[in-house]
Protein backbone atom coordinates (compact mmCIF):
# COMPACT_ATOMS: atom_id res chain seq x y z
CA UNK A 1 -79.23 39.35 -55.75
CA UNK A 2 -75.60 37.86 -54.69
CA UNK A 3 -73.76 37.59 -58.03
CA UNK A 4 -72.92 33.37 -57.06
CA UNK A 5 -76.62 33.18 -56.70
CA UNK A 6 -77.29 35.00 -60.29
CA UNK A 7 -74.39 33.17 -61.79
CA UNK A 8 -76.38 29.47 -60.58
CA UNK A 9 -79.49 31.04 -62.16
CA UNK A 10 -78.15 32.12 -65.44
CA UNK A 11 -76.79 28.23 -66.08
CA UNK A 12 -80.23 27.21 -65.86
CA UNK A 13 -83.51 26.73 -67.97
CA UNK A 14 -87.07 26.82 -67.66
CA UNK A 15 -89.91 24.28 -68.09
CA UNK A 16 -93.82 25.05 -67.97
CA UNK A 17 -95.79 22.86 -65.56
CA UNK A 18 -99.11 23.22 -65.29
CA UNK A 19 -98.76 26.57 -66.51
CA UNK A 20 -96.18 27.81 -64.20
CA UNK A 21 -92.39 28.18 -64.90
CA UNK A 22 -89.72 25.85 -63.27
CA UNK A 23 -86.08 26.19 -62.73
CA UNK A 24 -83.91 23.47 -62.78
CA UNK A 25 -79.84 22.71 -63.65
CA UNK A 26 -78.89 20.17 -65.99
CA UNK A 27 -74.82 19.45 -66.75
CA UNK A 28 -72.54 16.19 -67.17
CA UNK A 29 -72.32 13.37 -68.76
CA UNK A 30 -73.31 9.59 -67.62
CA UNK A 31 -75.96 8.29 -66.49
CA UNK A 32 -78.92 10.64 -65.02
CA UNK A 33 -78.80 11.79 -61.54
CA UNK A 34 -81.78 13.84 -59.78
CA UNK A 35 -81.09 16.21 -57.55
CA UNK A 36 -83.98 16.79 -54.97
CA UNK A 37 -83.57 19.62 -52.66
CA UNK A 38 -85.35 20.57 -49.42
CA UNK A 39 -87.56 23.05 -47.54
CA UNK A 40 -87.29 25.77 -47.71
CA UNK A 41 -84.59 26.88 -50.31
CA UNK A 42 -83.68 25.74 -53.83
CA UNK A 43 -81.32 23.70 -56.07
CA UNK A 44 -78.14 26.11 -55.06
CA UNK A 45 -77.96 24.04 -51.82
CA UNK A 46 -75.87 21.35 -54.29
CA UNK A 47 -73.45 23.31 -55.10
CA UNK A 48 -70.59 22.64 -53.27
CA UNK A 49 -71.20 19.14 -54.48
CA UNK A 50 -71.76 19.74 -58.17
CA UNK A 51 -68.51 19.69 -59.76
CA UNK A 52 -67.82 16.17 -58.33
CA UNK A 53 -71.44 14.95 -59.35
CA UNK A 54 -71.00 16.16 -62.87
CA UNK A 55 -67.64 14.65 -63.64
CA UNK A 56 -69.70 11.62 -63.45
CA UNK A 57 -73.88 11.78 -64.06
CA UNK A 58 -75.94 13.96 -65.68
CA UNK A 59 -76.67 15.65 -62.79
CA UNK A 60 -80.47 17.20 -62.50
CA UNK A 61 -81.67 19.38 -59.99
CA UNK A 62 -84.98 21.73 -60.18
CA UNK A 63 -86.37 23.57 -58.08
CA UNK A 64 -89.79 22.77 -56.71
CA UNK A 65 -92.80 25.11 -57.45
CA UNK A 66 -92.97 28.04 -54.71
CA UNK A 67 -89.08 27.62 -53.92
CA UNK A 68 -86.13 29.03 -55.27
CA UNK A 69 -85.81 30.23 -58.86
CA UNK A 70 -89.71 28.76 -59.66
CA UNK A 71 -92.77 30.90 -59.96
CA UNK A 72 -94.49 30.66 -56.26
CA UNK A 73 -97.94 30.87 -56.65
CA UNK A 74 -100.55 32.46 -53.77
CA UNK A 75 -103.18 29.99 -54.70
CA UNK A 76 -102.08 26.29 -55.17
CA UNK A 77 -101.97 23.18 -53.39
CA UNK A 78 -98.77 22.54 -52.48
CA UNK A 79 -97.97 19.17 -51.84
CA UNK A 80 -95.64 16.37 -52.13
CA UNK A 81 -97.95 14.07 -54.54
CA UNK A 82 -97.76 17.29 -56.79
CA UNK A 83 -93.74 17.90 -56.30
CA UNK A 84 -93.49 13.99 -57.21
CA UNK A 85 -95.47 14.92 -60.63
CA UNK A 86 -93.12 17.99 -61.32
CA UNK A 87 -89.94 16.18 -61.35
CA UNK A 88 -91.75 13.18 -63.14
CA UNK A 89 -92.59 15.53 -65.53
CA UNK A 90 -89.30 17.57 -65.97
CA UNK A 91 -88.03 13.66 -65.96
CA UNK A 92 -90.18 13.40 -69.10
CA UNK A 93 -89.22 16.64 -71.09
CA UNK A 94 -85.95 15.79 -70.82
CA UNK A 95 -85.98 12.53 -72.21
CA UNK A 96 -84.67 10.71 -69.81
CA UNK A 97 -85.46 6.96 -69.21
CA UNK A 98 -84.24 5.52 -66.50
CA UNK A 99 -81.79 7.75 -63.43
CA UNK A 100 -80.70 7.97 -59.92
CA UNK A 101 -82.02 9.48 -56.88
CA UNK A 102 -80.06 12.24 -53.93
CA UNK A 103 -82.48 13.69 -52.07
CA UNK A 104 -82.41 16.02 -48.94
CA UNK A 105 -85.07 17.09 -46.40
CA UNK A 106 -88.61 17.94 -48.14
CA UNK A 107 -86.76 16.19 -51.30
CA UNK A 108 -86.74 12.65 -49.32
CA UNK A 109 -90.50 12.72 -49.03
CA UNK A 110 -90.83 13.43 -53.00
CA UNK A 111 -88.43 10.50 -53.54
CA UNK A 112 -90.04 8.34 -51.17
CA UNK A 113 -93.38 9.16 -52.90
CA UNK A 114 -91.67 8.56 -56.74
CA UNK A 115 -90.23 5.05 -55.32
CA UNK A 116 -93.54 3.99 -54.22
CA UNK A 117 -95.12 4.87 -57.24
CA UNK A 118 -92.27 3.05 -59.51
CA UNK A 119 -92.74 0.38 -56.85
CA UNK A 120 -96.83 -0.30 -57.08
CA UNK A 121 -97.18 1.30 -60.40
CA UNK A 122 -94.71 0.65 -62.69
CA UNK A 123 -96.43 -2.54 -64.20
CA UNK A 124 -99.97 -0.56 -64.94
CA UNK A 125 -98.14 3.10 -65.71
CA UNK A 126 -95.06 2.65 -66.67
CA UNK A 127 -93.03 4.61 -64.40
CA UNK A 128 -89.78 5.53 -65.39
CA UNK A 129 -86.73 3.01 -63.23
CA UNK A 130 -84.87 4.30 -60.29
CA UNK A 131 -81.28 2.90 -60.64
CA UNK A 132 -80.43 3.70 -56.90
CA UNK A 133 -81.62 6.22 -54.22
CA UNK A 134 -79.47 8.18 -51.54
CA UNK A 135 -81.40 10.09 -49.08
CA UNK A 136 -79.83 12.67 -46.71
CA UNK A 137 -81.16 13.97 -43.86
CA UNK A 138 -84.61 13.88 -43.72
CA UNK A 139 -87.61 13.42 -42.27
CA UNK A 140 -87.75 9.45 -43.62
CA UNK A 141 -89.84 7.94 -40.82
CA UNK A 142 -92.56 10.70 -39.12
CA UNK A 143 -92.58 8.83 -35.89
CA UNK A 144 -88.59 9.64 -35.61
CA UNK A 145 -88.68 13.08 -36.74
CA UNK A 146 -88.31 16.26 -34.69
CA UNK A 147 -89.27 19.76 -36.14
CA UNK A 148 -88.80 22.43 -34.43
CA UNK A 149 -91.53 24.31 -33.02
CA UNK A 150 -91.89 27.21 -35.25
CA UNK A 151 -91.61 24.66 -37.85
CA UNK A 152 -94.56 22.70 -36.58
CA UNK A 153 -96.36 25.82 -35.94
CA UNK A 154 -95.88 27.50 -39.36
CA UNK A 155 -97.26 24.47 -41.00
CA UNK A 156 -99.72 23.01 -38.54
CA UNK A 157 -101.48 25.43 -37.34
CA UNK A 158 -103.62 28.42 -38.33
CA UNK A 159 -100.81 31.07 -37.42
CA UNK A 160 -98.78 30.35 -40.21
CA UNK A 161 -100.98 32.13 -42.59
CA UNK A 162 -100.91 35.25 -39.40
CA UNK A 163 -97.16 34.99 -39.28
CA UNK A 164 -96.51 34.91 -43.44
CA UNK A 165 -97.59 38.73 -43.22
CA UNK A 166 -94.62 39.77 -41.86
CA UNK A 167 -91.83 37.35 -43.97
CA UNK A 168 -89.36 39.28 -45.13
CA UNK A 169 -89.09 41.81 -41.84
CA UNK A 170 -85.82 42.05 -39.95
CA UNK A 171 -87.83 40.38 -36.93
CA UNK A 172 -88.92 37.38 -39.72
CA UNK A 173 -84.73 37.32 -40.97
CA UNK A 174 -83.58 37.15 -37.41
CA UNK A 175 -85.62 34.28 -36.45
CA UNK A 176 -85.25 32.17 -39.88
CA UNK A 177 -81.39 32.70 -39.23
CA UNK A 178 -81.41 31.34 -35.97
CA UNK A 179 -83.55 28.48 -36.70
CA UNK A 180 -81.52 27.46 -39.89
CA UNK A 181 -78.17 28.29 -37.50
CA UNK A 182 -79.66 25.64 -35.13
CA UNK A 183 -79.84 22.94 -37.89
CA UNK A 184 -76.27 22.91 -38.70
CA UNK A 185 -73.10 21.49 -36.49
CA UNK A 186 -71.33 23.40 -34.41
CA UNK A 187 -68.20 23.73 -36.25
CA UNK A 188 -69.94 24.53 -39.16
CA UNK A 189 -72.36 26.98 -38.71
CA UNK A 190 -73.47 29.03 -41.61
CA UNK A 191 -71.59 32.38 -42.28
CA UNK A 192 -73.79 35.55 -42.16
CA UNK A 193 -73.18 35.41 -45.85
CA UNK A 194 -74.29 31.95 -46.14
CA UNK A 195 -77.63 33.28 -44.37
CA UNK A 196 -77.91 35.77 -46.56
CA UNK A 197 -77.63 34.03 -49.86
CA UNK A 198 -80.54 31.46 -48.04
CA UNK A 199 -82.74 34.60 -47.26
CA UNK A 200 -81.96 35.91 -51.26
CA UNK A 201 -83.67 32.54 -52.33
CA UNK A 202 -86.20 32.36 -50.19
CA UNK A 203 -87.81 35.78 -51.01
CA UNK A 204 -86.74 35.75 -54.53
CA UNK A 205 -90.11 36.41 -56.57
CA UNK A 206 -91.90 37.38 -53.01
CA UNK A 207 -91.50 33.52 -51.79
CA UNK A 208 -92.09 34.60 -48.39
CA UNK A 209 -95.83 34.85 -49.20
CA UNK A 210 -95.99 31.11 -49.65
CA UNK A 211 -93.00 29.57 -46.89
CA UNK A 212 -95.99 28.46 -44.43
CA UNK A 213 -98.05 26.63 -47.31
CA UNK A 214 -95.59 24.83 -48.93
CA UNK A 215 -93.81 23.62 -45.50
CA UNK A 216 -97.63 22.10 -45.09
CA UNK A 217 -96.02 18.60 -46.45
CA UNK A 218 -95.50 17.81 -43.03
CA UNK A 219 -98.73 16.54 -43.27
CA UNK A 220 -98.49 14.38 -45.99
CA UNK A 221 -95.69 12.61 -43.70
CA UNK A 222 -98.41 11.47 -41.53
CA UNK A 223 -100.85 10.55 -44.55
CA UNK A 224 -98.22 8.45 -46.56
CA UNK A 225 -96.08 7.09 -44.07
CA UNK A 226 -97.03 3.24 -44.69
CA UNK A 227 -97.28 3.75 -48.26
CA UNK A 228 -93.72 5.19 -48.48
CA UNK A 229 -92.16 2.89 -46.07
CA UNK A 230 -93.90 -0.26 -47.33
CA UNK A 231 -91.64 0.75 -50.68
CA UNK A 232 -88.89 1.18 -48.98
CA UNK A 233 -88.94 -2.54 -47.26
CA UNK A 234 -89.84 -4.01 -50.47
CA UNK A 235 -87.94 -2.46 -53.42
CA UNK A 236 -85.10 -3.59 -54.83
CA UNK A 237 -83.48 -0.48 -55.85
CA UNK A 238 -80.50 -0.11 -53.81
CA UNK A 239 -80.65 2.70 -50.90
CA UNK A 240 -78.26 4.53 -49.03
CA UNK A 241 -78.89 6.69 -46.21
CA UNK A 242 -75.70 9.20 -45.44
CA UNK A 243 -76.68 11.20 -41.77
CA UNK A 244 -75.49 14.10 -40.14
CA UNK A 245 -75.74 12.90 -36.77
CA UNK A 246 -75.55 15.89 -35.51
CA UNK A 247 -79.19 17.45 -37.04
CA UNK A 248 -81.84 18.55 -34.13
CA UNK A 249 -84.53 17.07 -36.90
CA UNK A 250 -83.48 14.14 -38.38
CA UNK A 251 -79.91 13.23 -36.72
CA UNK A 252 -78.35 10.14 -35.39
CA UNK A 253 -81.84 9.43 -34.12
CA UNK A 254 -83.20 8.56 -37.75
CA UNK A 255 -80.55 6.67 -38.68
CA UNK A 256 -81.03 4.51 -36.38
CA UNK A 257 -84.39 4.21 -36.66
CA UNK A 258 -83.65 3.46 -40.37
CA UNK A 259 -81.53 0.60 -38.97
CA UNK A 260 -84.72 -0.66 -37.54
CA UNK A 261 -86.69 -0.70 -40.03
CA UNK A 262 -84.91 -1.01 -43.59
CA UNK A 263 -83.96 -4.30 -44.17
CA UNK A 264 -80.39 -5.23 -44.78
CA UNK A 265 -79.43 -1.30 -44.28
CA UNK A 266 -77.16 0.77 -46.02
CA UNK A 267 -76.04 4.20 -43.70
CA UNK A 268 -73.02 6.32 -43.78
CA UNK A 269 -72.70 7.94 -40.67
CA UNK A 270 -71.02 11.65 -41.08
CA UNK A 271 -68.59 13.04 -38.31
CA UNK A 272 -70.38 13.67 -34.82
CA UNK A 273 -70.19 17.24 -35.56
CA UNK A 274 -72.03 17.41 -38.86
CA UNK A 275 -75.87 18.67 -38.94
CA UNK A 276 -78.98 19.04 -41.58
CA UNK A 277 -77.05 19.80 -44.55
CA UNK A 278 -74.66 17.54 -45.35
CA UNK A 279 -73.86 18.68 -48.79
CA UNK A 280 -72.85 22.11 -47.43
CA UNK A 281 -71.10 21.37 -44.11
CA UNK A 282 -69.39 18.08 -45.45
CA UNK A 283 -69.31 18.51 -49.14
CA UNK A 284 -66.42 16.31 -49.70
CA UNK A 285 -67.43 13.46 -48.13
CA UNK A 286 -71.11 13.77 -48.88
CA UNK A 287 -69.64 13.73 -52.51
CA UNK A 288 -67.76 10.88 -52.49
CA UNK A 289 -70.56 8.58 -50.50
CA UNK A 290 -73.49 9.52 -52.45
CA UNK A 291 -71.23 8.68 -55.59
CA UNK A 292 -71.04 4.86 -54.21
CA UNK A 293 -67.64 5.79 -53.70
CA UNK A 294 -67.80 5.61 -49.83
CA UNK A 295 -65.28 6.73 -47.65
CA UNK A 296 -67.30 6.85 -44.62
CA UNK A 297 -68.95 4.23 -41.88
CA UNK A 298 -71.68 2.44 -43.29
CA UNK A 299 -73.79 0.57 -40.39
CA UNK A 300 -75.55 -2.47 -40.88
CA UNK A 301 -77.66 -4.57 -38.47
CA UNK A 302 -76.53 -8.23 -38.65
CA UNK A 303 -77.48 -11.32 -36.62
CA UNK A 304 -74.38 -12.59 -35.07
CA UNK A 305 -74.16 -16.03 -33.67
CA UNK A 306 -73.40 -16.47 -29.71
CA UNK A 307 -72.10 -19.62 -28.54
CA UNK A 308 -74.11 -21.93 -30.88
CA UNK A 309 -76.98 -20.91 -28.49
CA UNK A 310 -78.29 -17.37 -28.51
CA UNK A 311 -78.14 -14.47 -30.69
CA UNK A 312 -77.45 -11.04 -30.58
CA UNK A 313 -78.95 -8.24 -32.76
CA UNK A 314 -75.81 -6.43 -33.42
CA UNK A 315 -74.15 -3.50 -36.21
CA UNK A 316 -71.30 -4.58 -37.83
CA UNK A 317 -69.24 -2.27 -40.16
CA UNK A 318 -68.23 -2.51 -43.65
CA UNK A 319 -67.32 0.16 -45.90
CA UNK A 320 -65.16 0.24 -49.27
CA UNK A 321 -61.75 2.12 -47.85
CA UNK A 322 -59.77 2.96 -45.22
CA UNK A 323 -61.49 4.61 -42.25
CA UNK A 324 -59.40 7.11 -40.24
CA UNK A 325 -60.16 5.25 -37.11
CA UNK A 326 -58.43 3.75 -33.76
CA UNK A 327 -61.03 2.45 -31.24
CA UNK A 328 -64.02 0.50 -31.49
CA UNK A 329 -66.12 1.43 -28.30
CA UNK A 330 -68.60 -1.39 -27.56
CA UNK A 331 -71.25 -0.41 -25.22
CA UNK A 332 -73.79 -3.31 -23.94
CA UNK A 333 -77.52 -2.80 -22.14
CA UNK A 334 -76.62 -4.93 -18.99
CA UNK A 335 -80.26 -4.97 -18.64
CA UNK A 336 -81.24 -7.37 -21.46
CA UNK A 337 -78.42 -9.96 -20.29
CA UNK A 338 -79.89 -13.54 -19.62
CA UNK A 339 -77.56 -15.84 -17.41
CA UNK A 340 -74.13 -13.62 -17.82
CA UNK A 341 -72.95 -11.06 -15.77
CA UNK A 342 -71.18 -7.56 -16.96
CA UNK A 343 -68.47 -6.32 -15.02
CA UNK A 344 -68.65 -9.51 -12.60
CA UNK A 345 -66.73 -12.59 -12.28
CA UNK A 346 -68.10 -13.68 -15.58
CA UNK A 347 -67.40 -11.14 -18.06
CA UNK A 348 -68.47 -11.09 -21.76
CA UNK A 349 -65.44 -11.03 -24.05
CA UNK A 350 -65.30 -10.03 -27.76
CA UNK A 351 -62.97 -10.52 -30.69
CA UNK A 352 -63.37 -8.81 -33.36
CA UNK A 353 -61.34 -9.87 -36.80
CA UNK A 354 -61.64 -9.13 -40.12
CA UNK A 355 -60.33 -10.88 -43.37
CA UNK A 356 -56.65 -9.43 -43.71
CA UNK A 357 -55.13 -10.44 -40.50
CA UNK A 358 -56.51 -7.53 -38.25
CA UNK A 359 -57.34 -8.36 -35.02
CA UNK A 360 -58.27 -6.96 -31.65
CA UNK A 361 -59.93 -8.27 -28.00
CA UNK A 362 -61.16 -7.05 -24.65
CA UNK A 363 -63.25 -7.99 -22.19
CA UNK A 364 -66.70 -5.75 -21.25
CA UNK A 365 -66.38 -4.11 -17.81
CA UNK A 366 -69.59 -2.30 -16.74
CA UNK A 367 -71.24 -2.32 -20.01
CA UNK A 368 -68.38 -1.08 -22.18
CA UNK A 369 -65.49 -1.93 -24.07
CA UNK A 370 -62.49 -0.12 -25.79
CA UNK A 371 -60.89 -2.10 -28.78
CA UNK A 372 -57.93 -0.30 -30.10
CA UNK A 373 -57.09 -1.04 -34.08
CA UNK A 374 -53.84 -3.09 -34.84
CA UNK A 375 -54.43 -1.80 -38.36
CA UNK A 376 -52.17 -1.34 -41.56
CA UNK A 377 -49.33 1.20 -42.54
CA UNK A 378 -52.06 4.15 -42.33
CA UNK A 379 -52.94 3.05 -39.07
CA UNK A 380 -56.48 2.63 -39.97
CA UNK A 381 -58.67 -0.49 -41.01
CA UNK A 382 -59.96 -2.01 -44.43
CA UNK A 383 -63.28 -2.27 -44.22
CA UNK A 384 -63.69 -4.05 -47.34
CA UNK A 385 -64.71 -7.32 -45.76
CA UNK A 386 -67.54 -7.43 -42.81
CA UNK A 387 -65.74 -8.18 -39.54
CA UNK A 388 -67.32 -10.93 -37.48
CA UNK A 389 -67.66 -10.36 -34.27
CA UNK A 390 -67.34 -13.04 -31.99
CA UNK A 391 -68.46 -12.84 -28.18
CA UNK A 392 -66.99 -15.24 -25.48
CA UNK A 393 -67.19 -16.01 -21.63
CA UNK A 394 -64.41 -14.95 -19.60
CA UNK A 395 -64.54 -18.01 -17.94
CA UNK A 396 -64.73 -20.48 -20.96
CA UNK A 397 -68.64 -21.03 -20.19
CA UNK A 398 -71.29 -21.56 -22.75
CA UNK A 399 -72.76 -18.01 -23.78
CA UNK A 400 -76.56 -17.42 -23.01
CA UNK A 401 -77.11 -13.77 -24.57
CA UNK A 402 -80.72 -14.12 -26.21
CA UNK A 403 -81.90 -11.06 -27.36
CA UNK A 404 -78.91 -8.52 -26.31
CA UNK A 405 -77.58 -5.39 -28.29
CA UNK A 406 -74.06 -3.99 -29.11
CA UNK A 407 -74.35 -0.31 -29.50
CA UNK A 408 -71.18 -0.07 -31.57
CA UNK A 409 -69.73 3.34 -31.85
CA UNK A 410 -66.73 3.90 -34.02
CA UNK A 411 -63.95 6.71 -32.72
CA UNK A 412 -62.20 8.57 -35.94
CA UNK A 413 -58.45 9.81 -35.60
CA UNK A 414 -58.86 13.04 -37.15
CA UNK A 415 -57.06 14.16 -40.55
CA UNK A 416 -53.65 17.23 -39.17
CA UNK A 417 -52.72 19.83 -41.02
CA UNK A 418 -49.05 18.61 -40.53
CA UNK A 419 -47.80 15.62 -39.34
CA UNK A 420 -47.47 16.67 -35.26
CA UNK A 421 -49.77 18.64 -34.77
CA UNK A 422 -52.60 17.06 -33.76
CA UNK A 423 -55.19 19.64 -35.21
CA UNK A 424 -58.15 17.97 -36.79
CA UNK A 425 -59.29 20.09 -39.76
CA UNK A 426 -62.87 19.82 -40.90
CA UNK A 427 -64.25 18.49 -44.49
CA UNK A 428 -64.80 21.19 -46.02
């Protein structure tokens, strides 16, 4: 085994559940942080993001039972009601009362089943309190989310259990490369090395004999999906969602579905070019956001007031720093309008301000808009207050928009190397 990935493993320690041994990481200071990884590798996926998570929580992470570092039974029931009960009771063993939740892939579906059982159950079982919860990418909502084929066949179907005889072949490496290659953005695809180190933990303690069952929780997507998202409308535990808009699975496409349904939504949209794994292709900024120290977009949907008359179901922005950004690009569906034309003699106008004496305008020709920034000295704007958004007439008439939606779409001026150059570099 790669001497990084023997070097994670020695830092760790064991647990018995149910009679089987569990890895898991535990280092900081602060106030508790789980750490729940996803399908189909192991606790090693955080480490790019560990250092910064430890210099403030004490920062959790196991790995689930038939992944990673963790014995990986033949004969179990892999599920996510029974990764829920690992972590609750690793959460138990250690001690700890009360913690926060950053969860990825698989790891979203465990955390969406612990919230709904701290949300229904807490009174009769005492469940231990979730301070906060950050999900990742993720398959959050089942009706948004797109596996890939093999994925849906491994875990759906009876030829997973044909195809799990021949894990760990060259033929079986070659295609989970490509598929785990497909997942990520394209400037950040995974090295051969990287793909290495994931095939390392994957068939560590013959793990390939088990891939297909435990990537069966798929199903239990379907079976809990009111139950999970029923918690997620009602709690009061404050959620962030931070997207790689980029992901084939659970992209730009789930976040806005979680814009739909969450109310008063809290999502950090990554750079258009980042995939599944934010923690690895993004590290930095995944970091900082899931840290509540956000540097990125978050996107909330907000009711905005038109004219004293209609309304429009819009997203504003608001964030807690200075966003590297120069253009707001407003695109409208003409086809919702009632009583105003787009692009005709009548166009829509919007202002957009924001507390701080930024300001910008433009007028909406053929569904769109461009709004360049008159921001401060960094030439970027302080999104520490919500902007309000203001929509007009062109022709000073009364505004009629009932029902209507902004798509708003935020363009980044990239970080240089140097100041001239114009070469974006990439978080890294």
């Amino acid at each position: 085994m790669d001497a990084e990935l023997e070097e994670w493993k020695a830092a760790g320690h064991y647990f018995d559940y149910l009679g089987f041994d569990i890895f898991y990481r535990i280092e900081g200071s602060g106030p508790p942080l789980l750490l729940i990884h996803g399908y189909p590798f192991n606790s090693w996926d955080w480490a790019l993001i560990w250092p910064t998570l430890v210099e403030r929580f004490t920062v959790i992470a196991p790995d689930m039972i038939g992944m990673g570092f963790s014995d990986k039974p033949v004969q179990y029931g892999y599920s996510v009601l029974d990764h829920a009960d690992m972590h609750e009771a690793l959460l138990s063993y250690l001690g700890i009362e009360r913690f926060h939740l950053l969860t990825h892939d698989l790891g979203n579906s465990v955390g969406q089943e612990m919230l709904a059982r701290f949300e229904f159950e807490q009174q009769s079982r005492g469940r231990v309190p979730i301070d906060s919860v950050t999900w990742l990418n993720g398959g959050l909502f089942i009706e948004a989310y797109r596996p890939r084929i093999a994925q849906t066949l491994m875990s759906r179907t009876p030829l997973g259990d044909l195809v799990s005889r021949f894990q760990g072949t060259p033929v079986s490496r070659r295609i989970m490369d490509a598929a785990v290659s497909e997942m990520f953005g394209p400037d950040t695809k995974p090295s051969p090395r990287l793909l290495s180190l994931f095939q390392q933990v994957l068939e560590y303690n013959d793990g390939a004999r088990v891939t297909h069952q435990v990537g069966r929780f798929i199903n239990d997507r379907y079976d809990n999906r009111s139950r999970w998202v029923r918690a997620m409308r009602e709690t009061a535990v404050p959620m962030r969602m931070i997207d790689g808009p980029i992901d084939p699975n659970s992209g730009l496409h789930m976040a806005e579905r979680y814009l739909e349904v969450i109310h008063d939504p809290d999502v950090v949209l990554l750079d258009d070019n980042i995939g599944h794994w934010p923690q690895i292709e993004a590290p930095r900024r995944c970091s900082r956001t899931s840290s509540s120290t956000s540097t990125g977009l978050r996107l909330r949907r907000s009711r905005i007031q038109v004219g004293g008359e209609g309304r429009i179901v819009a997203v504003g922005l608001t964030g807690a720093c200075h966003a590297l950004t120069d253009h707001l690009v407003v695109e409208v569906d003409a086809h919702r309008h009632r009583g105003v034309g787009v692009g005709g003699s009548s166009p829509v106008g919007l202002d957009l301000s924001v507390i701080g004496g930024f300001g910008a305008a433009g007028n909406i020709a053929d569904g769109r808009v461009d709004l360049p920034w008159q921001g401060d000295a960094v030439g970027g704007l302080h999104l520490g207050a919500v902007p309000v958004l203001h929509v007009r007439r062109g022709d000073g008439g009364r505004d009629h928009l009932v029902g209507h939606r902004l798509v708003i779409r935020v363009r980044r001026r990239r970080k240089v190397e140097r100041a001239g150059t114009g070469h974006g570099r990439r978080d890294e």
